[in-house]
C-alpha atoms as a PDB file:
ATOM      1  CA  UNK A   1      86.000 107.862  94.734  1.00  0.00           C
ATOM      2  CA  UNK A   2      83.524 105.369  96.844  1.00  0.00           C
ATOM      3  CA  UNK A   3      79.987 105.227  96.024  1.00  0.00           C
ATOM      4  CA  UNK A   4      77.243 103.942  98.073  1.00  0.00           C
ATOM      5  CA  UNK A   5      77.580 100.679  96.801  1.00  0.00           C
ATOM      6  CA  UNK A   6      80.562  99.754  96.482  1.00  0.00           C
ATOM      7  CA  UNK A   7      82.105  97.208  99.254  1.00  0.00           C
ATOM      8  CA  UNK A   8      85.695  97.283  97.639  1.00  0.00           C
ATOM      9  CA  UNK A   9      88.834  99.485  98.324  1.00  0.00           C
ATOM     10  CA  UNK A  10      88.922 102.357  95.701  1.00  0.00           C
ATOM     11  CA  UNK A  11      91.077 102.170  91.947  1.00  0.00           C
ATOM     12  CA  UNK A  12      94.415 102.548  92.835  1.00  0.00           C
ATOM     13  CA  UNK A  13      96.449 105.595  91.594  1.00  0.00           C
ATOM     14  CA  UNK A  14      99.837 104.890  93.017  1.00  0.00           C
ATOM     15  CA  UNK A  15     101.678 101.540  93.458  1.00  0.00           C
ATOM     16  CA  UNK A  16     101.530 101.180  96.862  1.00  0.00           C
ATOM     17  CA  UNK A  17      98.147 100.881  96.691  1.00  0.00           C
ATOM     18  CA  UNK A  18      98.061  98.263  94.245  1.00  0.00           C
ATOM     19  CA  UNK A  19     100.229  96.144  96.214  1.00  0.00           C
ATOM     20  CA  UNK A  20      97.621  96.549  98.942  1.00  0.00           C
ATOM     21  CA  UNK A  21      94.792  95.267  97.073  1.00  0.00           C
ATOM     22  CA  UNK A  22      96.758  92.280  95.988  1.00  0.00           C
ATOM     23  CA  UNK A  23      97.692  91.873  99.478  1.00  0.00           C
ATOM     24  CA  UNK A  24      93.709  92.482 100.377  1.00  0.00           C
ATOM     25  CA  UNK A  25      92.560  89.884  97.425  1.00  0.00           C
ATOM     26  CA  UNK A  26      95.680  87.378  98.671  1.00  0.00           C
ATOM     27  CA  UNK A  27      94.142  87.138 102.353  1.00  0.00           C
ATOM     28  CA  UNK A  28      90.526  87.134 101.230  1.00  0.00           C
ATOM     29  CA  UNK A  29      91.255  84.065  99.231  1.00  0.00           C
ATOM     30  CA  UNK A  30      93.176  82.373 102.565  1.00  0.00           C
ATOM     31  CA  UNK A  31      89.909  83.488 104.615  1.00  0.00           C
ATOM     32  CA  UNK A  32      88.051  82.127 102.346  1.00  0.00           C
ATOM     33  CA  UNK A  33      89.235  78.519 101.683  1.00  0.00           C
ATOM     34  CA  UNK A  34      89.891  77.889 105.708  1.00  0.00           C
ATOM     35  CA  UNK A  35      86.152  78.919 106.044  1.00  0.00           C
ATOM     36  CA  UNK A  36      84.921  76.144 103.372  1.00  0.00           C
ATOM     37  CA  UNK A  37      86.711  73.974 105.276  1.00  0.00           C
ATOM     38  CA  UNK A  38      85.293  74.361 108.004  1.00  0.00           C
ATOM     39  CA  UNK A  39      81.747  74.631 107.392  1.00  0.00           C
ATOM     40  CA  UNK A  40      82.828  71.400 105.035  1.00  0.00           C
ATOM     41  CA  UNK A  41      84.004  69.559 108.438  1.00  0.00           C
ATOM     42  CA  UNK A  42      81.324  70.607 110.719  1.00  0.00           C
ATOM     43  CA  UNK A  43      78.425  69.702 108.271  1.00  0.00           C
ATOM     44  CA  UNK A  44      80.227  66.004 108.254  1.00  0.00           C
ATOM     45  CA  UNK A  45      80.222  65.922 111.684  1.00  0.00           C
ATOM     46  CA  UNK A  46      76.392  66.760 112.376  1.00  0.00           C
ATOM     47  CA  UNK A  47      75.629  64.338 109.451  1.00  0.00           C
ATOM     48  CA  UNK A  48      77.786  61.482 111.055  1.00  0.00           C
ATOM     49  CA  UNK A  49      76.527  58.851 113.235  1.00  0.00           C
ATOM     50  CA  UNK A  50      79.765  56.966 114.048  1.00  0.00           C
ATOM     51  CA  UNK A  51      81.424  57.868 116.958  1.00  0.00           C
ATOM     52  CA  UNK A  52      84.331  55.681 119.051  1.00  0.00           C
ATOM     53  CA  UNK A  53      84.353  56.692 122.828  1.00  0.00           C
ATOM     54  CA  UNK A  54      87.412  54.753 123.618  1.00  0.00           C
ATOM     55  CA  UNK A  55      89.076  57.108 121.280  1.00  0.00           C
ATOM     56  CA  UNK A  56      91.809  59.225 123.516  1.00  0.00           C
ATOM     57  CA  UNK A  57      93.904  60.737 121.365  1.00  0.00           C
ATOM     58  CA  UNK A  58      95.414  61.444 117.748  1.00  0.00           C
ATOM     59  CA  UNK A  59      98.909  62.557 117.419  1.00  0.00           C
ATOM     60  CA  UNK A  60      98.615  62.816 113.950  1.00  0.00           C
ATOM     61  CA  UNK A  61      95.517  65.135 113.466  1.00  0.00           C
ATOM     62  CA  UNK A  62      96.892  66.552 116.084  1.00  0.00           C
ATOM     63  CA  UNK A  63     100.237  67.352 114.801  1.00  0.00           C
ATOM     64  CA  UNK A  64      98.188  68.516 111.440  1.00  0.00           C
ATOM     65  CA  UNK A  65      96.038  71.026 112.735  1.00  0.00           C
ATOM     66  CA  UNK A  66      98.666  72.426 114.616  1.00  0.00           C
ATOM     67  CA  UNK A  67     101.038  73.133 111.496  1.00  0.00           C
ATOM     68  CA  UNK A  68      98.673  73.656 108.966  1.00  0.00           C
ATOM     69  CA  UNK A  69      97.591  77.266 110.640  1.00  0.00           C
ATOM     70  CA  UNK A  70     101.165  78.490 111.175  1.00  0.00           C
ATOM     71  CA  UNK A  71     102.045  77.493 107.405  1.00  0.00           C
ATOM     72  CA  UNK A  72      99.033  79.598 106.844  1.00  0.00           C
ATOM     73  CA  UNK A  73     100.364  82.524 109.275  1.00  0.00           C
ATOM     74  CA  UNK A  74     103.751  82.144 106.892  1.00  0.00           C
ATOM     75  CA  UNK A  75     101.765  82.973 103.750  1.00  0.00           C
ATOM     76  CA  UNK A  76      99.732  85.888 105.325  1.00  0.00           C
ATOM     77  CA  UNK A  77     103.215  87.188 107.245  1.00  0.00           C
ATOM     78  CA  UNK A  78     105.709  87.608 104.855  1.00  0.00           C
ATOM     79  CA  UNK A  79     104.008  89.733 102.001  1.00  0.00           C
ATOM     80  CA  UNK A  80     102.208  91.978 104.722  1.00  0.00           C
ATOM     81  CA  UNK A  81     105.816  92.579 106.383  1.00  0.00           C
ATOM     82  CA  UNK A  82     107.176  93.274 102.972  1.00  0.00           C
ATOM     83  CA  UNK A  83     104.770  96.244 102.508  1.00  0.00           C
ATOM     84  CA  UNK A  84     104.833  97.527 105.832  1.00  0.00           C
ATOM     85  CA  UNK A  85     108.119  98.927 105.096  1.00  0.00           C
ATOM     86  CA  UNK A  86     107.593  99.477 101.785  1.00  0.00           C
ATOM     87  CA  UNK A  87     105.021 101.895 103.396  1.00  0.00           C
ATOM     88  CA  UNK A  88     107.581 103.669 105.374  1.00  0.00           C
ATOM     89  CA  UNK A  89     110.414 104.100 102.653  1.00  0.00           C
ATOM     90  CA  UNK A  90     111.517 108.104 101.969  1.00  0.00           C
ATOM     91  CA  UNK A  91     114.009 107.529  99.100  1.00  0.00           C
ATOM     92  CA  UNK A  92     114.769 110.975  97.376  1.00  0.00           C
ATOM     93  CA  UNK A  93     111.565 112.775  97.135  1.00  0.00           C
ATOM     94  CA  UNK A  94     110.981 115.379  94.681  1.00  0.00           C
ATOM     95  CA  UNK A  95     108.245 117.622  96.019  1.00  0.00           C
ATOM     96  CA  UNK A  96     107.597 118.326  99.659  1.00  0.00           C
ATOM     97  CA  UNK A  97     104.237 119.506 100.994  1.00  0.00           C
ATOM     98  CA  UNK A  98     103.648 120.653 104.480  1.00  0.00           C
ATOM     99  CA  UNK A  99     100.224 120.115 105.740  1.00  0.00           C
ATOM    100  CA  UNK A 100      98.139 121.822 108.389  1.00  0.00           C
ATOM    101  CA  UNK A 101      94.928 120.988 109.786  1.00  0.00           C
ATOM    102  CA  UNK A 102      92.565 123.635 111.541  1.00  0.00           C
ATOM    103  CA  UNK A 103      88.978 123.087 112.754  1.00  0.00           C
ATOM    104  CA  UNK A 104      87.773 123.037 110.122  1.00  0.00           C
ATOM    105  CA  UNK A 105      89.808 123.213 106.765  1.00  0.00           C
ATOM    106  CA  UNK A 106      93.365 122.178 105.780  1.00  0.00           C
ATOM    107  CA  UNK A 107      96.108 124.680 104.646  1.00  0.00           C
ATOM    108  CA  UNK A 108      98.993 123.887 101.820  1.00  0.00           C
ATOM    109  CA  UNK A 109     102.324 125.092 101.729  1.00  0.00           C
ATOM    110  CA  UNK A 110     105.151 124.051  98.922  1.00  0.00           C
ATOM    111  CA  UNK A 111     108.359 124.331 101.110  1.00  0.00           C
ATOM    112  CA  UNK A 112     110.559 123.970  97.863  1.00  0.00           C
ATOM    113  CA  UNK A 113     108.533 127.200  96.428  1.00  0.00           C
ATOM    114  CA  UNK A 114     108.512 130.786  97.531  1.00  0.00           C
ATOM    115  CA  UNK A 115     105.575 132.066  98.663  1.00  0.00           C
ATOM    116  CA  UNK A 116     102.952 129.423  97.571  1.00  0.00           C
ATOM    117  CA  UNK A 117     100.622 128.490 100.323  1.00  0.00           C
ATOM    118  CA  UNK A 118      96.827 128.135 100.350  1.00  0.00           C
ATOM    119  CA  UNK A 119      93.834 127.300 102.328  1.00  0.00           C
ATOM    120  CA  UNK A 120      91.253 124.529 101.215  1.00  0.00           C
ATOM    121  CA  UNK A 121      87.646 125.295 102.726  1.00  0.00           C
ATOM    122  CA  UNK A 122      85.070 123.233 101.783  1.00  0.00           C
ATOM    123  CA  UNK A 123      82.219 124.787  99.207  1.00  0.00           C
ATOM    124  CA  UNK A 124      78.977 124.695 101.106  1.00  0.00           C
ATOM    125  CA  UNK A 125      75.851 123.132  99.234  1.00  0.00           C
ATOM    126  CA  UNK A 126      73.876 126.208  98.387  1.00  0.00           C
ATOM    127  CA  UNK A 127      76.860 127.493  96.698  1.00  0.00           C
ATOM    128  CA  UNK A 128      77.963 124.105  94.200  1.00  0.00           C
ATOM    129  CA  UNK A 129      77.242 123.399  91.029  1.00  0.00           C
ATOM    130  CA  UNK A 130      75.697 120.467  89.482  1.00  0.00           C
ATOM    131  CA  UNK A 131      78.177 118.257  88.795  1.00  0.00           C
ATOM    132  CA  UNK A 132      79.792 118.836  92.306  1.00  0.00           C
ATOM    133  CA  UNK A 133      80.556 116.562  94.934  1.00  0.00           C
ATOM    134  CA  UNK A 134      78.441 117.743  98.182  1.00  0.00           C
ATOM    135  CA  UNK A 135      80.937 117.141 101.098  1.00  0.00           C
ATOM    136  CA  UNK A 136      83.537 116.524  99.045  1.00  0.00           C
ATOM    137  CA  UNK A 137      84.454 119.528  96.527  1.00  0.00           C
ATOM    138  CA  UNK A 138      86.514 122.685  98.096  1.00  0.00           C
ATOM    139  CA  UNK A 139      87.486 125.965  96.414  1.00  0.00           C
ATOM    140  CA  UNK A 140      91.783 125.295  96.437  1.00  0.00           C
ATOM    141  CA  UNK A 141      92.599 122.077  95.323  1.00  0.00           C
ATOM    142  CA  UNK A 142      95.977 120.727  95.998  1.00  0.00           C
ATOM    143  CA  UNK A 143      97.286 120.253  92.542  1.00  0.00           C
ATOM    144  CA  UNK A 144     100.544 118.011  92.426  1.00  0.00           C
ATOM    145  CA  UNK A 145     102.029 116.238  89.853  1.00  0.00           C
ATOM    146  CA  UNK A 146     102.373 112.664  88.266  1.00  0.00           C
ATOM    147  CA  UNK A 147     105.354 109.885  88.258  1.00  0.00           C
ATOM    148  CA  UNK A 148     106.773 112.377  90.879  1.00  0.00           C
ATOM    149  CA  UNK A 149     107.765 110.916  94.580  1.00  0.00           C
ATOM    150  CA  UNK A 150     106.343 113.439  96.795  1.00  0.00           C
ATOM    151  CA  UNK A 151     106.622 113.972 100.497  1.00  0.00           C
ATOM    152  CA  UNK A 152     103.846 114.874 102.630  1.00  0.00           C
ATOM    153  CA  UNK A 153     104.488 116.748 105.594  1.00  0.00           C
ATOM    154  CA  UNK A 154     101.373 116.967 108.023  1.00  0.00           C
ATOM    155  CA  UNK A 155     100.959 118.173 111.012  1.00  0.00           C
ATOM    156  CA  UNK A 156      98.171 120.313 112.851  1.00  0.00           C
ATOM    157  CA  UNK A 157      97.635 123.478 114.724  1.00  0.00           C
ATOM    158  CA  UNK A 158      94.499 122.896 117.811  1.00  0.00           C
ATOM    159  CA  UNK A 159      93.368 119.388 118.103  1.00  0.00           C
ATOM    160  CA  UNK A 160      94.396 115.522 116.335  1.00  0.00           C
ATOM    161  CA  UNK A 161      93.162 115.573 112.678  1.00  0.00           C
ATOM    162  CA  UNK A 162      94.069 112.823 109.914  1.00  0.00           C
ATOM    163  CA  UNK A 163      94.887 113.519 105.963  1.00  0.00           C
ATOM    164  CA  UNK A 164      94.102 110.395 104.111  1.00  0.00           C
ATOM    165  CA  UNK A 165      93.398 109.753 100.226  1.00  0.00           C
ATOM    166  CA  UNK A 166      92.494 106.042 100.476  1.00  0.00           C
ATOM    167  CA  UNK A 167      93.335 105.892  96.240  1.00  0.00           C
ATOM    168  CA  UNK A 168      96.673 106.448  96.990  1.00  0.00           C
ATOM    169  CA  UNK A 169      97.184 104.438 100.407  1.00  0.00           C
ATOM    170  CA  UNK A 170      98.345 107.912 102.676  1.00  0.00           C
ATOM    171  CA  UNK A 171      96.763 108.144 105.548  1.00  0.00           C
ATOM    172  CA  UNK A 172      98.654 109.744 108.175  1.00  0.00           C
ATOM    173  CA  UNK A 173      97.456 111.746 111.671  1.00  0.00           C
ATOM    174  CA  UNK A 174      98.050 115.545 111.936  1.00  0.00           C
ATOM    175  CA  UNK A 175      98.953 115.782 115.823  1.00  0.00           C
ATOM    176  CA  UNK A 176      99.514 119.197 116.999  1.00  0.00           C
ATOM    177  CA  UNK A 177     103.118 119.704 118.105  1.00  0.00           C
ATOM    178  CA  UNK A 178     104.439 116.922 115.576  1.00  0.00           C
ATOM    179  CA  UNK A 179     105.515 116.426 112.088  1.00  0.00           C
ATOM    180  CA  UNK A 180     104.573 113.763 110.716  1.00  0.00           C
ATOM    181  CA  UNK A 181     105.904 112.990 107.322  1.00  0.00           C
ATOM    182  CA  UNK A 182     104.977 110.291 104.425  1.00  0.00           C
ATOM    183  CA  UNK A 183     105.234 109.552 100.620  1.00  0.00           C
ATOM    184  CA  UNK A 184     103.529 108.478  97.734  1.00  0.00           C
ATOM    185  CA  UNK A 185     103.619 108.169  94.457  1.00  0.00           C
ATOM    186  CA  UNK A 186     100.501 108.881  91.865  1.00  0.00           C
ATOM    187  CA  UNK A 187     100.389 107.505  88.186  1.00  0.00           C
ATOM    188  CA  UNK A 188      96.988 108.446  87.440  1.00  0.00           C
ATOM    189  CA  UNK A 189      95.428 111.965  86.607  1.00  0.00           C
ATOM    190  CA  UNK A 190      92.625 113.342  87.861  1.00  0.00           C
ATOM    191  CA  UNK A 191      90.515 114.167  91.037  1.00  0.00           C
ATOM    192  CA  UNK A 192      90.647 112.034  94.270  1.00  0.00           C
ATOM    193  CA  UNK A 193      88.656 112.890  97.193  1.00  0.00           C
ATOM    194  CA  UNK A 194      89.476 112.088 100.645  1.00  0.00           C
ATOM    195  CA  UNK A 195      88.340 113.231 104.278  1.00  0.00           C
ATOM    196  CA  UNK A 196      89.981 114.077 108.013  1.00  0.00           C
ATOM    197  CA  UNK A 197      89.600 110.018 109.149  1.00  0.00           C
ATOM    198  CA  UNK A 198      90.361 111.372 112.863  1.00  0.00           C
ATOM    199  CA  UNK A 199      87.045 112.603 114.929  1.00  0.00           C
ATOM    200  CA  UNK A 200      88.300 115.996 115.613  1.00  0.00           C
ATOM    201  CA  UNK A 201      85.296 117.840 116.644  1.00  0.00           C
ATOM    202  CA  UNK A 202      81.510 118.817 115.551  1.00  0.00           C
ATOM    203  CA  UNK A 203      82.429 120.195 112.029  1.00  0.00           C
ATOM    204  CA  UNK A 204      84.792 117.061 111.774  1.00  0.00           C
ATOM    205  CA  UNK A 205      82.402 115.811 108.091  1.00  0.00           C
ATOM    206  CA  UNK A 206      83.001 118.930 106.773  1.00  0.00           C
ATOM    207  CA  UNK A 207      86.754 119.575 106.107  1.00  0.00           C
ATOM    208  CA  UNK A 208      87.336 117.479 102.905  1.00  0.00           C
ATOM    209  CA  UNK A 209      90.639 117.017 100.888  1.00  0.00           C
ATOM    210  CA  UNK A 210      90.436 117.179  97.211  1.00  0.00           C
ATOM    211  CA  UNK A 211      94.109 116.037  94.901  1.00  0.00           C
ATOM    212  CA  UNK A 212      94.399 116.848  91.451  1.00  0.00           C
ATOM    213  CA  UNK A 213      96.817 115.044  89.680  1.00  0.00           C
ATOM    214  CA  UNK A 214      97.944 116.561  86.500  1.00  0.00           C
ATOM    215  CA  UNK A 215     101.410 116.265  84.046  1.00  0.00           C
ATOM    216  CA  UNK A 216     104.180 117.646  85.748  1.00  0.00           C
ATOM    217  CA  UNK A 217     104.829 120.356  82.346  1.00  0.00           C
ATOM    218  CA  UNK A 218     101.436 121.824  83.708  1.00  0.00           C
ATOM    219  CA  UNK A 219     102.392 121.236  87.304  1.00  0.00           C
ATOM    220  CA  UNK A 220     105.302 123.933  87.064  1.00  0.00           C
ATOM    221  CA  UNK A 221     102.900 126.045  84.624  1.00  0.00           C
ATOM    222  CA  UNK A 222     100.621 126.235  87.774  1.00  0.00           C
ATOM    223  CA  UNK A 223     103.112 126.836  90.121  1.00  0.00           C
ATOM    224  CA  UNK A 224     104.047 130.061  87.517  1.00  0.00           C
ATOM    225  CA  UNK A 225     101.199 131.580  87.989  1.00  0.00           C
ATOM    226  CA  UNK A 226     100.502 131.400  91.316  1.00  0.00           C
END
């Protein structure tokens, strides 16, 4: 999860996401060369004296400055394109979830089980523990499994929310009337915390999303004894 200091994206727990932090450290590394340069040029050009008023034009530096970018562009376009429908892929998933958000709390329902469907409130503060999250921890975690391609279907029943677990790359809008529908994939266990990322009214901070990632031989012992 994100703490108050840190200015990075979160550990990834699916591919997807690590893609995207490649991706993220790939541009930074562009952004950060063609700023050097820059700075480099315009320090030069304060510090130089020399200038040639019957200069009119230069094809050459011309032609230069004009290619160099879109080379750039070609190196920034083609592995953002790449995930961007990597993103959208649905191949085969194993587990589907339908998602609903309410003002203010999310409700779970696993369409390939009978019967199993849950609310998630949040806990309030005065009645946590101490080693809770405040904002963050709720009393019905969604528990899905590992190295399992899930689909997530969200969708909402009064105004626009957003389910998003930025860990895992999903972050898809709940839009009343709509299905909306996404995958991902998680490799890591344990707890990953997330929150509605759509303004959706005055208790908006308050409806949190907690995923517990666990084997998937415990997964279908949970889904027993539910």
């Amino acid at each position: 999860m994100a703490t108050w200091m840190n200015l990075n994206s979160q550990d990834s727990i699916s591919p997807l996401m690590e893609q995207l932090t490649f991706f993220h450290d790939h541009t930074m590394m562009i952004l950060i060369m063609i700023t050097l340069i820059v700075m480099y040029i315009m320090i030069m050009m304060m510090k130089n004296m020399y200038i040639n008023r019957f200069l009119l034009e230069g094809q050459m530096i011309e032609l230069i400055w004009t290619i160099s970018p879109a080379i750039t562009l070609i190196f920034i376009a083609l592995p953002s394109l790449q995930l961007l429908y990597l993103l959208d892929e649905i191949n085969s998933p194993l587990i589907s979830v339908k998602t609903m958000g309410h003002q203010w709390y999310w409700s779970y329902e696993f369409s390939d089980f009978k019967n199993v469907e849950f609310d998630s409130y949040m806990i309030p503060s005065n009645e946590q523990n101490n080693f809770s999250f405040r904002l963050l921890e709720v009393d019905n975690r969604l528990t899905l499994p590992i190295y399992t391609q899930i689909r997530m279907m969200v969708s909402s029943s009064d105004v626009i929310h957003s389910w998003t677990i930025p860990s895992s790359s999903v972050k898809i809008d709940a839009t009343p009337g709509r299905l909306n529908q996404i995958t991902f994939y998680m490799n890591r266990i344990g707890l990953f915390f997330g929150q509605c990322s759509e303004i959706c009214g005055t208790n908006h901070s308050f409806m949190p999303i907690v995923v517990e990632s666990i084997s998937p031989k415990y997964f279908i012992e949970w889904i027993k004894n539910l």
